[in-house]
PDB file of N, CA and C in Angstrom:
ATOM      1  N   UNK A   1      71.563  46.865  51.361  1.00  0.00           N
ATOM      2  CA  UNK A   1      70.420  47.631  51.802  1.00  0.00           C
ATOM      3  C   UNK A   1      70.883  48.565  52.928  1.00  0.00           C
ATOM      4  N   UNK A   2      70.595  49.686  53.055  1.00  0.00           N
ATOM      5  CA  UNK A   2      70.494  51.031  53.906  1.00  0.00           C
ATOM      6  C   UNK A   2      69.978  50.385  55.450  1.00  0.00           C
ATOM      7  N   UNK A   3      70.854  50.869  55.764  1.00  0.00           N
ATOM      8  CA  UNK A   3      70.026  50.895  57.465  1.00  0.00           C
ATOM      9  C   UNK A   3      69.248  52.574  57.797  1.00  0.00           C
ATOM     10  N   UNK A   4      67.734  51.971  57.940  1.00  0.00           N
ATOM     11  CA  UNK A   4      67.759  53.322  58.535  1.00  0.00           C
ATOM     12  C   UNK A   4      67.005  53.745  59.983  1.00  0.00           C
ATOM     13  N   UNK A   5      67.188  54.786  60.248  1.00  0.00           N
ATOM     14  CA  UNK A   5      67.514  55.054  61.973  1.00  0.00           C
ATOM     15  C   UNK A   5      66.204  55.557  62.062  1.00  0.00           C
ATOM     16  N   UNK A   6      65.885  55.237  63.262  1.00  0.00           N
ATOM     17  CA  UNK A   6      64.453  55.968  64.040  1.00  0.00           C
ATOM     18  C   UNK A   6      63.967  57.515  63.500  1.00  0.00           C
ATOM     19  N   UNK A   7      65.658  58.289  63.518  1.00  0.00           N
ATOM     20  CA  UNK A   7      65.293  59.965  63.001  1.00  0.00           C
ATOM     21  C   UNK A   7      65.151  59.714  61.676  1.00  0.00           C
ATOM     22  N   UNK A   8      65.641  59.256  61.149  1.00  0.00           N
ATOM     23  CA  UNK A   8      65.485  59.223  59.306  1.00  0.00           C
ATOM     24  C   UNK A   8      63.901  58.839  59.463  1.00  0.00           C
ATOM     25  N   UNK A   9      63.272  58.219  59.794  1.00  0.00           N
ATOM     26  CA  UNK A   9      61.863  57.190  59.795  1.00  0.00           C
ATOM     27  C   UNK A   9      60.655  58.557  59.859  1.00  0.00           C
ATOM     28  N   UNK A  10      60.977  58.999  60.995  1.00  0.00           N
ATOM     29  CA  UNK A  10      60.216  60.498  61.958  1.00  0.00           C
ATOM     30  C   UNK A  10      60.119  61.582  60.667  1.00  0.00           C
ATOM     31  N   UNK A  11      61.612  61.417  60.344  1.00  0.00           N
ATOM     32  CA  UNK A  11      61.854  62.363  58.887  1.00  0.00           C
ATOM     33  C   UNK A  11      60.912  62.087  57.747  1.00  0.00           C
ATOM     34  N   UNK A  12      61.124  60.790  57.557  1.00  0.00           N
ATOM     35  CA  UNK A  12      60.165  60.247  56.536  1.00  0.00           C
ATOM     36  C   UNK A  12      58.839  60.727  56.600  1.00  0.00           C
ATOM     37  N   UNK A  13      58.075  60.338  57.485  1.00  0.00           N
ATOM     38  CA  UNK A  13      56.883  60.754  58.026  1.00  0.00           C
ATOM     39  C   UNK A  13      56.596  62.436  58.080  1.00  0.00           C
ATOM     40  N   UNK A  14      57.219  63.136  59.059  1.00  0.00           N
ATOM     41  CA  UNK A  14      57.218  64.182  58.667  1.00  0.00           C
ATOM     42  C   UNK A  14      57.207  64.928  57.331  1.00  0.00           C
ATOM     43  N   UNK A  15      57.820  64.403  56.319  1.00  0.00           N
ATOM     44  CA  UNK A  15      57.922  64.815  54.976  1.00  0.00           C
ATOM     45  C   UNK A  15      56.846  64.449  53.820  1.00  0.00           C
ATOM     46  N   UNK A  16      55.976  63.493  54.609  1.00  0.00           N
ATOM     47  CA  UNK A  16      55.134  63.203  54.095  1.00  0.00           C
ATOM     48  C   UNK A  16      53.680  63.730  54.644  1.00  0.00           C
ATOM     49  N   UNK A  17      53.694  64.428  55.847  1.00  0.00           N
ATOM     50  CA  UNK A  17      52.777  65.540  56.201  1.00  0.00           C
ATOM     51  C   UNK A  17      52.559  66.333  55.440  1.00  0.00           C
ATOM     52  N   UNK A  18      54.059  67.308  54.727  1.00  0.00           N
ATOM     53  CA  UNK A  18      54.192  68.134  54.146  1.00  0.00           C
ATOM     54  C   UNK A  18      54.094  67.949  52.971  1.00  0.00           C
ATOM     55  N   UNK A  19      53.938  66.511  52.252  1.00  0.00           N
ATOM     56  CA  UNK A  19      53.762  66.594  50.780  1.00  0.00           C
ATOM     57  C   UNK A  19      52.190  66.836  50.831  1.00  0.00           C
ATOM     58  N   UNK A  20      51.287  66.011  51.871  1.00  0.00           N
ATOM     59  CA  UNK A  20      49.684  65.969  51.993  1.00  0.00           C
ATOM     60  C   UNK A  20      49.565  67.546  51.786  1.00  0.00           C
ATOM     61  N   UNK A  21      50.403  68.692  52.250  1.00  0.00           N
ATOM     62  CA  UNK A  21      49.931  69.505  52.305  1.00  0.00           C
ATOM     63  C   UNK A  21      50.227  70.714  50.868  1.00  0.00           C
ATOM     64  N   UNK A  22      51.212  69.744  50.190  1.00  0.00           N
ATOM     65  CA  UNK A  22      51.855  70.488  49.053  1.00  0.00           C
ATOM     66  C   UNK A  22      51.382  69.626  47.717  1.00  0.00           C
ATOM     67  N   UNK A  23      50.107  69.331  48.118  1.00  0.00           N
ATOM     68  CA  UNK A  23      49.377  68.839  46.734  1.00  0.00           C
ATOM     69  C   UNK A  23      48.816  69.524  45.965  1.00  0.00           C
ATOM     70  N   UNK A  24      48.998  69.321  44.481  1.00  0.00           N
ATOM     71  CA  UNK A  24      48.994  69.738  43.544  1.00  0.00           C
ATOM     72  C   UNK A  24      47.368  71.008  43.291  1.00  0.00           C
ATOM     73  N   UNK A  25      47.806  71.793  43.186  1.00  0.00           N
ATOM     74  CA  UNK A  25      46.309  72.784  43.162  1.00  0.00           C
ATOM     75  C   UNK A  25      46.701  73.675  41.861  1.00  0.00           C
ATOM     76  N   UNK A  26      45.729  73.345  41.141  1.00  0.00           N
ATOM     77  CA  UNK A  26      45.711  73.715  40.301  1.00  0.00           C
ATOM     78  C   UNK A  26      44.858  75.239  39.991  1.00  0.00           C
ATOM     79  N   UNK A  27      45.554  76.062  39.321  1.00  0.00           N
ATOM     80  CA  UNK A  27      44.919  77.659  39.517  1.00  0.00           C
ATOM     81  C   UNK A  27      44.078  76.861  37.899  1.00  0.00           C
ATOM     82  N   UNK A  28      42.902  77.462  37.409  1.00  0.00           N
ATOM     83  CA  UNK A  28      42.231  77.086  36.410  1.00  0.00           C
ATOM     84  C   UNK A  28      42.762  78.835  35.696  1.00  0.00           C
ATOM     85  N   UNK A  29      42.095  78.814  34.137  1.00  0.00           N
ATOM     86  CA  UNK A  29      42.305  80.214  34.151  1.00  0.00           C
ATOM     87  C   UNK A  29      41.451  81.130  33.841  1.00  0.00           C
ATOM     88  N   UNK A  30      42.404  82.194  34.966  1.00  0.00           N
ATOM     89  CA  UNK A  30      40.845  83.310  35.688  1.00  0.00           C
ATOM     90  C   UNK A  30      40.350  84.065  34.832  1.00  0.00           C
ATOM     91  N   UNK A  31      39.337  84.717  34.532  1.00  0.00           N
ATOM     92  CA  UNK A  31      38.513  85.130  33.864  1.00  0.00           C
ATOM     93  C   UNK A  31      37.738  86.330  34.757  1.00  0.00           C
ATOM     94  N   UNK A  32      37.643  87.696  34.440  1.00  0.00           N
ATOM     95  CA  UNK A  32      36.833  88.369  35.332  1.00  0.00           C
ATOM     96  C   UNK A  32      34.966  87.720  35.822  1.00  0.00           C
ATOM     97  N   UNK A  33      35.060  87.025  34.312  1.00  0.00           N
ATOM     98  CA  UNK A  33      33.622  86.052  34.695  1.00  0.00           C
ATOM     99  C   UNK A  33      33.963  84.639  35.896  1.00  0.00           C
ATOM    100  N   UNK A  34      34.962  84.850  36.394  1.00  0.00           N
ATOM    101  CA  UNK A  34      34.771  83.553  37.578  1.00  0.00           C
ATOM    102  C   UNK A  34      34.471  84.041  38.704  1.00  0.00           C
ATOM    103  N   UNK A  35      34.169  84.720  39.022  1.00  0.00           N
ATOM    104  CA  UNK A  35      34.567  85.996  39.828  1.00  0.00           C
ATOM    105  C   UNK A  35      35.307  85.468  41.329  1.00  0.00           C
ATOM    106  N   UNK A  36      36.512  85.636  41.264  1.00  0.00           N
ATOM    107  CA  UNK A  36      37.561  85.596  41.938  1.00  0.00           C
ATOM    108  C   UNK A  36      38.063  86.299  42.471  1.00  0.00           C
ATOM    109  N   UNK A  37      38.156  87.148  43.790  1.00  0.00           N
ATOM    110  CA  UNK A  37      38.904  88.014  44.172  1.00  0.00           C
ATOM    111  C   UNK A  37      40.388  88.002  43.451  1.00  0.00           C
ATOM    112  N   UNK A  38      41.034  89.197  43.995  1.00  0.00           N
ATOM    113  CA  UNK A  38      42.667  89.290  43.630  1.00  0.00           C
ATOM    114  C   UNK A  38      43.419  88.367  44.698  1.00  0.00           C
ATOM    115  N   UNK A  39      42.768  88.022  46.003  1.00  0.00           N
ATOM    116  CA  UNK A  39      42.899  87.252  47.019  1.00  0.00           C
ATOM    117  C   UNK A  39      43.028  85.931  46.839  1.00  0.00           C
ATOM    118  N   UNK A  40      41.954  85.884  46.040  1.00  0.00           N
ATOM    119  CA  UNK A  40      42.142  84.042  45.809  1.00  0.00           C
ATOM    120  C   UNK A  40      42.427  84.289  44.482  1.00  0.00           C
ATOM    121  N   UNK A  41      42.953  84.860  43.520  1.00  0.00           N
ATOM    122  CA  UNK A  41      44.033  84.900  42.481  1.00  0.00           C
ATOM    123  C   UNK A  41      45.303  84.340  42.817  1.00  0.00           C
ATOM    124  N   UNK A  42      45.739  85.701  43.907  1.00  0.00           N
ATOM    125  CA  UNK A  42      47.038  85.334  44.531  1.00  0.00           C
ATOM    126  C   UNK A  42      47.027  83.962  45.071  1.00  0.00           C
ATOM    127  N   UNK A  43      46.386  83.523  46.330  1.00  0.00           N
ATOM    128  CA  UNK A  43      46.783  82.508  46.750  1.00  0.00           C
ATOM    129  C   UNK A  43      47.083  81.228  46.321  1.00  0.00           C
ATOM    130  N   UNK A  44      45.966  80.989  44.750  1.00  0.00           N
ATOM    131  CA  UNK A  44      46.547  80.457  43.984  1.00  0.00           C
ATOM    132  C   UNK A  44      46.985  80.290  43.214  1.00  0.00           C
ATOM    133  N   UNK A  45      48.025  81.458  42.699  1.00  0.00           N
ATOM    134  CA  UNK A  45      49.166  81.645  42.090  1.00  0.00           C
ATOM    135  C   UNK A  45      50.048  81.210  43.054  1.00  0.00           C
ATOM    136  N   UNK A  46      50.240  81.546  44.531  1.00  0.00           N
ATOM    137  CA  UNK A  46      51.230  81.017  45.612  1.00  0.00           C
ATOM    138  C   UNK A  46      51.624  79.916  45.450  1.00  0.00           C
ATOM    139  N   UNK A  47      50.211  79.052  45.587  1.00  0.00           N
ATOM    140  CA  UNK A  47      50.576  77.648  45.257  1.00  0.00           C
ATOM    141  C   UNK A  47      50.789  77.117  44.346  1.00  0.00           C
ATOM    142  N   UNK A  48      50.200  77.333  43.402  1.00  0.00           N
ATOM    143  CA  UNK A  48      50.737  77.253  42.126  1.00  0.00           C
ATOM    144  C   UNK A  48      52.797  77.296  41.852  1.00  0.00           C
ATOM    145  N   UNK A  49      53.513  78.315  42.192  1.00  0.00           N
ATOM    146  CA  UNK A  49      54.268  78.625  42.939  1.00  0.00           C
ATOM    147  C   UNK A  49      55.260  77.493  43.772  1.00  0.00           C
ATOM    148  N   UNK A  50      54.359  77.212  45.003  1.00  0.00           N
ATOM    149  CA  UNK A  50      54.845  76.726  45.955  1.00  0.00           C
ATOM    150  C   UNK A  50      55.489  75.141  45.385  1.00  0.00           C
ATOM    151  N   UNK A  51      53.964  74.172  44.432  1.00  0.00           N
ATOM    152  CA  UNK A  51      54.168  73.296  43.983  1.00  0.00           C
ATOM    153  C   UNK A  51      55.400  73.035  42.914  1.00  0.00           C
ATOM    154  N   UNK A  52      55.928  74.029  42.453  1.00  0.00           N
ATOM    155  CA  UNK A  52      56.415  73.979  41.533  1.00  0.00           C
ATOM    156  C   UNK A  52      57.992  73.722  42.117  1.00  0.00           C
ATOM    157  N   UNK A  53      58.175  74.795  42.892  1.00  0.00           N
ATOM    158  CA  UNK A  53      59.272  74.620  43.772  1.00  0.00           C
ATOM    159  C   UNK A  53      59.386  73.428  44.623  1.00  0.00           C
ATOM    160  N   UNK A  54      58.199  73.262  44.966  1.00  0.00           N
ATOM    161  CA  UNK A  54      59.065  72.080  45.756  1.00  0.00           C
ATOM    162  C   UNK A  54      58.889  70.481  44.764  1.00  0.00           C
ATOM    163  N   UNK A  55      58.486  70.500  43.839  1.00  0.00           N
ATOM    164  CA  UNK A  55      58.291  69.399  43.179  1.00  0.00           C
ATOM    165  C   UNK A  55      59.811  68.668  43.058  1.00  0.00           C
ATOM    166  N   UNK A  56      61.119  69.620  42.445  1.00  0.00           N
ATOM    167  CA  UNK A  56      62.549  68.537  43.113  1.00  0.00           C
ATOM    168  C   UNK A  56      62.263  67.765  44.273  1.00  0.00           C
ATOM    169  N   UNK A  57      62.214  68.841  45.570  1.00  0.00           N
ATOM    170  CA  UNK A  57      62.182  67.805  46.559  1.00  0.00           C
ATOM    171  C   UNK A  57      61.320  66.589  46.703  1.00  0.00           C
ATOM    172  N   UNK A  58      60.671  66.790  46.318  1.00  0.00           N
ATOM    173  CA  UNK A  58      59.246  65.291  46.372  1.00  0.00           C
ATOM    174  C   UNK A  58      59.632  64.327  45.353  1.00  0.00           C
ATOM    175  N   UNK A  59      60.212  64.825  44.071  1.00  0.00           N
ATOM    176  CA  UNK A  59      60.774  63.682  43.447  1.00  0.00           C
ATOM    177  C   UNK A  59      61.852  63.309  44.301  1.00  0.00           C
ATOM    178  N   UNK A  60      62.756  63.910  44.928  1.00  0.00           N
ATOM    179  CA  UNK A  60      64.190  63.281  45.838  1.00  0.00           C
ATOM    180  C   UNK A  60      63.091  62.307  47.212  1.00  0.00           C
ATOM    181  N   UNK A  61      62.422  62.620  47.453  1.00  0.00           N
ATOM    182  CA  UNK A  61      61.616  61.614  48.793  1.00  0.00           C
ATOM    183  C   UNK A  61      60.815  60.869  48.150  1.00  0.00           C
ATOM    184  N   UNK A  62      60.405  60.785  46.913  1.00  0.00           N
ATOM    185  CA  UNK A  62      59.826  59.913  46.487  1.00  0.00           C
ATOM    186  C   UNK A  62      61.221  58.653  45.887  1.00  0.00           C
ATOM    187  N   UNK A  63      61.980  59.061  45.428  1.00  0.00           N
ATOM    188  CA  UNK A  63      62.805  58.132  45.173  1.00  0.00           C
ATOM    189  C   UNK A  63      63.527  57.310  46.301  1.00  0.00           C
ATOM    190  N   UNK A  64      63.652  58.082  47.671  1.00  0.00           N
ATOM    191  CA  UNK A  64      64.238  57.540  48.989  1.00  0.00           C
ATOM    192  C   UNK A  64      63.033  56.480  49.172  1.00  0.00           C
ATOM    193  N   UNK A  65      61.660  57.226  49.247  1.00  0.00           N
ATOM    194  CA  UNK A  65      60.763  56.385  49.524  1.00  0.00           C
ATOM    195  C   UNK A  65      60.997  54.941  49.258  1.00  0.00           C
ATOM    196  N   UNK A  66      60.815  54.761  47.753  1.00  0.00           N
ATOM    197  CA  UNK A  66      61.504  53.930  46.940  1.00  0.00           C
ATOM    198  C   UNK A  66      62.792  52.508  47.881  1.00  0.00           C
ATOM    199  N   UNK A  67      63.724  53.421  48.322  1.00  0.00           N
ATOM    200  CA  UNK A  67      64.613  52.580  48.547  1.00  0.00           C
ATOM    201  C   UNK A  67      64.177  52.259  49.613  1.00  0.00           C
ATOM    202  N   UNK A  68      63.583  52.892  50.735  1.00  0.00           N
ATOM    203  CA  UNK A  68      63.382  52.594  52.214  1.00  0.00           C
ATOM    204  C   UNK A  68      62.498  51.756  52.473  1.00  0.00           C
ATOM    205  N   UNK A  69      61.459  51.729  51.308  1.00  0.00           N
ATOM    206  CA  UNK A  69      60.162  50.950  51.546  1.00  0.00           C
ATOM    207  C   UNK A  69      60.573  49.393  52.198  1.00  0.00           C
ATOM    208  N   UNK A  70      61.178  48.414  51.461  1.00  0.00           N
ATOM    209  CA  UNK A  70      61.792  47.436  51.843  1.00  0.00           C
ATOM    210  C   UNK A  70      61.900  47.151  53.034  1.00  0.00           C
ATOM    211  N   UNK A  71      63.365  48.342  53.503  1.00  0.00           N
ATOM    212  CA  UNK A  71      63.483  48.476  55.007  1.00  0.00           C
ATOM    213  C   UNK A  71      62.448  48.345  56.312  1.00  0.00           C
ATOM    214  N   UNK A  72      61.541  49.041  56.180  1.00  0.00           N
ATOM    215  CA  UNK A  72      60.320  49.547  56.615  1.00  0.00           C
ATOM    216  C   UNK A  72      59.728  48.485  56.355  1.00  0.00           C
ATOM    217  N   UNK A  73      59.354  47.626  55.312  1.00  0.00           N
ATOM    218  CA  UNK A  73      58.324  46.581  56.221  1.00  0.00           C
ATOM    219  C   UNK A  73      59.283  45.438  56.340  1.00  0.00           C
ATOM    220  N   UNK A  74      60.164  45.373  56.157  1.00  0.00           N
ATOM    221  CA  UNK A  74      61.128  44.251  57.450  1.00  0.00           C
ATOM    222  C   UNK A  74      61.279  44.747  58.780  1.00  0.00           C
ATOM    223  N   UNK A  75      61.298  45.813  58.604  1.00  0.00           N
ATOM    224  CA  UNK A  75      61.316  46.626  60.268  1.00  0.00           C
ATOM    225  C   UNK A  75      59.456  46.193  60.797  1.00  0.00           C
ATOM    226  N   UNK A  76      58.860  46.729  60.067  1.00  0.00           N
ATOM    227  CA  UNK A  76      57.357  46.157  60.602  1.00  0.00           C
ATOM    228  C   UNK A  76      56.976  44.465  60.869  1.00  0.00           C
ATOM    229  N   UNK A  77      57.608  43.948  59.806  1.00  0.00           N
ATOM    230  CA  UNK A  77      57.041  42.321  60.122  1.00  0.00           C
ATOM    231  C   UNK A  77      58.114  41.449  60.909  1.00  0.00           C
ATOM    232  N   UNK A  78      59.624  41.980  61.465  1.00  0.00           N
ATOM    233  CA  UNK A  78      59.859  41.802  62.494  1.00  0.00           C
ATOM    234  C   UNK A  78      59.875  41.895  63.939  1.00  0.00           C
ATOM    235  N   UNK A  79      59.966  43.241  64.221  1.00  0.00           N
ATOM    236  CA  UNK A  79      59.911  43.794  65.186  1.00  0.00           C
ATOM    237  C   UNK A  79      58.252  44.190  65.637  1.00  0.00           C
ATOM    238  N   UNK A  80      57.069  44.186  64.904  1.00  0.00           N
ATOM    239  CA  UNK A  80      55.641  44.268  65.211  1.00  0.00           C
ATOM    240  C   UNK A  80      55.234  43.441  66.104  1.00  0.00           C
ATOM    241  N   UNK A  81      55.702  42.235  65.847  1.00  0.00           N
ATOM    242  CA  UNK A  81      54.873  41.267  67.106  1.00  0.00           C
ATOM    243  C   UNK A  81      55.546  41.447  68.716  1.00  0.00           C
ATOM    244  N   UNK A  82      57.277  41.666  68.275  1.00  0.00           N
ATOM    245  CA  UNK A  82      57.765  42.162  69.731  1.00  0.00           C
ATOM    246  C   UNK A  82      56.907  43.372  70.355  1.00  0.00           C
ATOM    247  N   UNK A  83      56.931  44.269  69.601  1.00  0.00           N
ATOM    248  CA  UNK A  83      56.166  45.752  69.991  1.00  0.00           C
ATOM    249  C   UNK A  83      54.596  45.618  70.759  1.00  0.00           C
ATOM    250  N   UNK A  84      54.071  44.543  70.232  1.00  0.00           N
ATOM    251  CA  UNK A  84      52.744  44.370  70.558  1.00  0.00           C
ATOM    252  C   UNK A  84      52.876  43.351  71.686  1.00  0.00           C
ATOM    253  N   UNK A  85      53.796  42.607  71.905  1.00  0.00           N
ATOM    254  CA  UNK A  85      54.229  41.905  73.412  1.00  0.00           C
ATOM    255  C   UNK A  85      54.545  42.885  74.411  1.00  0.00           C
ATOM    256  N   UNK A  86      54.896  43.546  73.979  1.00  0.00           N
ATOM    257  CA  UNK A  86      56.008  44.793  74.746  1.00  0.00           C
ATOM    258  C   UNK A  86      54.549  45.790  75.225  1.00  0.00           C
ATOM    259  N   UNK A  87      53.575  46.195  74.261  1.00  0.00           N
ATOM    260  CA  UNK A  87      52.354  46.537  74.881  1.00  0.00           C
ATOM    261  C   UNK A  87      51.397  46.487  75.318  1.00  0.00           C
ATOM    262  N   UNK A  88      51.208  45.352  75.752  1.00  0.00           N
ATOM    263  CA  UNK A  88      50.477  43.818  76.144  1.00  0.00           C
ATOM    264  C   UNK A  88      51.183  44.429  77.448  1.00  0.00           C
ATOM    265  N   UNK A  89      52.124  44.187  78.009  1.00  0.00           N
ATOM    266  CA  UNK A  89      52.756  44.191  79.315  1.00  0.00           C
ATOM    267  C   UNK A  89      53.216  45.485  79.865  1.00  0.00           C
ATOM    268  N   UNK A  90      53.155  46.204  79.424  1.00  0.00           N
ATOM    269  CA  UNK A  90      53.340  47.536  80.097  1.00  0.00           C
ATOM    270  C   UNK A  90      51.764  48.044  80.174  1.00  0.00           C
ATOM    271  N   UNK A  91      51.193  48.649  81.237  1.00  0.00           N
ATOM    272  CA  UNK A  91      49.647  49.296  81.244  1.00  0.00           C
ATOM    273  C   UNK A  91      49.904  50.972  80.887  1.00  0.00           C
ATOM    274  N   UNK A  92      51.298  51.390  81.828  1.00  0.00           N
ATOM    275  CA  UNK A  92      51.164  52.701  81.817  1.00  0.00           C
ATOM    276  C   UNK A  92      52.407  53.322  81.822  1.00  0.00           C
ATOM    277  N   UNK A  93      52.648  54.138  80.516  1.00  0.00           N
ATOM    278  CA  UNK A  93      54.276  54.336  80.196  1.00  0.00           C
ATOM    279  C   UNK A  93      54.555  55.383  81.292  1.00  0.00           C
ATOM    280  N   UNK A  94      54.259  56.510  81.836  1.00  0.00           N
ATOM    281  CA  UNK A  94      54.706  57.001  82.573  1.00  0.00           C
ATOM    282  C   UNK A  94      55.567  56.942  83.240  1.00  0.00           C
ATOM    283  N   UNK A  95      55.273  55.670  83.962  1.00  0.00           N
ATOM    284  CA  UNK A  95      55.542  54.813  85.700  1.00  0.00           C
ATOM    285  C   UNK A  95      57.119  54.513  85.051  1.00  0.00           C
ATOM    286  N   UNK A  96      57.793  54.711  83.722  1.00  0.00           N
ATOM    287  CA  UNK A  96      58.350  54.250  83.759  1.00  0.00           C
ATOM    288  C   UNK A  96      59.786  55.552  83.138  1.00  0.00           C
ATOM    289  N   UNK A  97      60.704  55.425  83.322  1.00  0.00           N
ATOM    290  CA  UNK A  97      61.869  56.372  82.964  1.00  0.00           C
ATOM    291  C   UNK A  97      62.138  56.308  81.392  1.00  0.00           C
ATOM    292  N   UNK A  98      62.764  57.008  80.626  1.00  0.00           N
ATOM    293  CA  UNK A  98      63.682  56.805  79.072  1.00  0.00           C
ATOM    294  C   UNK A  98      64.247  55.643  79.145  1.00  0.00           C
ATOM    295  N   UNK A  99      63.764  54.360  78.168  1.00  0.00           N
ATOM    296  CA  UNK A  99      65.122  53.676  77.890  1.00  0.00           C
ATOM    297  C   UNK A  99      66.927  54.338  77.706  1.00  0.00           C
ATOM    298  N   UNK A 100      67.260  53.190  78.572  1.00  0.00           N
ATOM    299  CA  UNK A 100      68.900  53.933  78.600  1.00  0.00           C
ATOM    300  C   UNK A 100      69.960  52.792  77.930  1.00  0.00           C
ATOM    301  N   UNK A 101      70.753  53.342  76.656  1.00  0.00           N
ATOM    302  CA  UNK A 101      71.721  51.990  76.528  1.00  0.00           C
ATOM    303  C   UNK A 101      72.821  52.478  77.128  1.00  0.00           C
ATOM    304  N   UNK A 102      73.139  50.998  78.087  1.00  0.00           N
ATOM    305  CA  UNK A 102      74.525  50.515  78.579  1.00  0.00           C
ATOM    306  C   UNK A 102      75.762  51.003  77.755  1.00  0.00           C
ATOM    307  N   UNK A 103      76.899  50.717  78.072  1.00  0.00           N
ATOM    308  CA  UNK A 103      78.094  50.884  77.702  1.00  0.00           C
ATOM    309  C   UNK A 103      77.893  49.709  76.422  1.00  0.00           C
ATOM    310  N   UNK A 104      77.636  48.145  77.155  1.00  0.00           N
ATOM    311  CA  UNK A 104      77.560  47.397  76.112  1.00  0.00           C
ATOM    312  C   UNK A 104      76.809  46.908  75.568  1.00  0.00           C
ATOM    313  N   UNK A 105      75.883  48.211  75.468  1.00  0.00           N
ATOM    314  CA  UNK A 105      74.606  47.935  74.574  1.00  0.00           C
ATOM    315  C   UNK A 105      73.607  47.319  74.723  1.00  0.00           C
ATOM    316  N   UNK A 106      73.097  46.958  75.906  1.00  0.00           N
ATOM    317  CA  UNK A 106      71.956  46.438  76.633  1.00  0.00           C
ATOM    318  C   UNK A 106      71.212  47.570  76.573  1.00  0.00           C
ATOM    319  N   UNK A 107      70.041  47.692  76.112  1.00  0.00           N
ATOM    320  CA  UNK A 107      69.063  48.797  76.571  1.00  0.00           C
ATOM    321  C   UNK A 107      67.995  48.362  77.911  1.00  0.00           C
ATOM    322  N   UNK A 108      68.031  49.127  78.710  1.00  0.00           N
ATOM    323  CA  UNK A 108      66.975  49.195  79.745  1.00  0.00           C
ATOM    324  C   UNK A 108      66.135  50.167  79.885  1.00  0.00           C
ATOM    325  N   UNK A 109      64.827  49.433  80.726  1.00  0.00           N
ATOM    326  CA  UNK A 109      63.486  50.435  80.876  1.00  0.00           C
ATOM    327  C   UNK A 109      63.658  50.487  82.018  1.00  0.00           C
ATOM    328  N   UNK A 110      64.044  51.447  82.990  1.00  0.00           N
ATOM    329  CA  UNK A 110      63.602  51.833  84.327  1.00  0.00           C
ATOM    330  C   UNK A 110      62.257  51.631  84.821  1.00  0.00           C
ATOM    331  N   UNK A 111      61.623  51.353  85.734  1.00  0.00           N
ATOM    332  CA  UNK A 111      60.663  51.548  86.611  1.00  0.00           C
ATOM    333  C   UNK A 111      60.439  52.986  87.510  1.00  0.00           C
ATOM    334  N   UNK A 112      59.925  53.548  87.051  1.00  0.00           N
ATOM    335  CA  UNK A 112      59.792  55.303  88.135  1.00  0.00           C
ATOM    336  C   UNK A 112      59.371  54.847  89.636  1.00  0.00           C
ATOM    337  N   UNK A 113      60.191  55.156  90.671  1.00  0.00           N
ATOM    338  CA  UNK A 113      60.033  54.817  92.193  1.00  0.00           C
ATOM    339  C   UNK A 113      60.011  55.694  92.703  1.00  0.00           C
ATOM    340  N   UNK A 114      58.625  55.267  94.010  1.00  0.00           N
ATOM    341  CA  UNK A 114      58.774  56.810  94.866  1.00  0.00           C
ATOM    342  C   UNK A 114      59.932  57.266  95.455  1.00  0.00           C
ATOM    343  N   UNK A 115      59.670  58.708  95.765  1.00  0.00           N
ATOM    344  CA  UNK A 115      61.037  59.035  96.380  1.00  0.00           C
ATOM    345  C   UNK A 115      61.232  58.282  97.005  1.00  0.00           C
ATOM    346  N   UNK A 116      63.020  58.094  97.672  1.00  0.00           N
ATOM    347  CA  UNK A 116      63.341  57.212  98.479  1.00  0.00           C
ATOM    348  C   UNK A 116      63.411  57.520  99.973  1.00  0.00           C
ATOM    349  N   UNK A 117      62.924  57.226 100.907  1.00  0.00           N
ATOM    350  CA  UNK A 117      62.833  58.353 102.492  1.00  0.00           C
ATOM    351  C   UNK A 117      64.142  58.953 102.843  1.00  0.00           C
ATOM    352  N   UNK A 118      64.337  59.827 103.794  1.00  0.00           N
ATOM    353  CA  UNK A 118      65.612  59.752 104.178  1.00  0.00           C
ATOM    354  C   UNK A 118      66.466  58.863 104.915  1.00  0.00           C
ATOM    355  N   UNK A 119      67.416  59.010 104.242  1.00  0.00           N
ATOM    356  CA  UNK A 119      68.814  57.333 104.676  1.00  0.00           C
ATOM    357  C   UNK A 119      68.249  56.636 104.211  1.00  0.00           C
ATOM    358  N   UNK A 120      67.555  56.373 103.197  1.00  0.00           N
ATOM    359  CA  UNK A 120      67.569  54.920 103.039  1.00  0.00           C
ATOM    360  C   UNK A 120      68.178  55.293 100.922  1.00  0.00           C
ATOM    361  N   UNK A 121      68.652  54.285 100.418  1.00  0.00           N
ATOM    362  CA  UNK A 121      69.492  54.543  99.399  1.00  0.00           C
ATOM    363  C   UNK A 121      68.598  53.605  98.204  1.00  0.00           C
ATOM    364  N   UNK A 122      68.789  54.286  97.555  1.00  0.00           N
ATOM    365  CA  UNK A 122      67.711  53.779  96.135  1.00  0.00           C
ATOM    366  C   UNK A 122      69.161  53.084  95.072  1.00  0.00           C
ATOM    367  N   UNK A 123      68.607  51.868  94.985  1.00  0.00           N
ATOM    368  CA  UNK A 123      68.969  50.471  94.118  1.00  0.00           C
ATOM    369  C   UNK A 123      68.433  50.547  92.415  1.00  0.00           C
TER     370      UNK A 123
END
């Protein structure tokens, strides 16, 4: 099984914005009795068009889909209950810096601290 990474995931998602938006529209056929501008002729001829072209790609993310699905809810039914501990105890992300990983791979959450006065040295 595939490992896959936070950006691949974002990707996923993202690509699936764009299919919501590259659904299938069907032009019916026009007739001067529908009365249709040349406006909304064109536009859906565009899409008409648009769908067609991108239909490879949606079969290629539908087949990833496919493989990733798996991934994705082992990633959900493990890591969900940590996530929901993890937001249980934090009130307010701000207060707090980017997780940073270590050299050896420890990740840490900073705490955001007021400035530190002068001479005195922040820990």
């Amino acid at each position: 099984m595939k490992n896959i990474s936070v950006l691949q995931t974002f990707a996923l998602f993202a690509a699936l914005i764009v299919a919501l938006f590259a659904v299938p529209v069907r032009a019916e056929e026009t007739t001067e009795d529908d009365g249709l501008s040349l406006m909304e002729e064109g536009m859906l001829l565009f899409f008409e068009g648009l769908q067609q072209e991108m239909e490879p790609a949606m079969d290629g993310l539908r087949s990833w889909m496919d493989e990733a699905e798996p991934a994705l809810r082992d990633f959900a039914l493990q890591m969900g209950p940590a996530l929901n501990d993890l937001m249980d105890q934090v009130d307010d992300w701000s207060a707090y810096h980017p997780p940073e990983v270590l050299p050896n791979g420890d990740i840490i959450i900073r705490r955001k601290a007021d400035e530190p006065a002068a001479g005195e040295t922040d820990i």
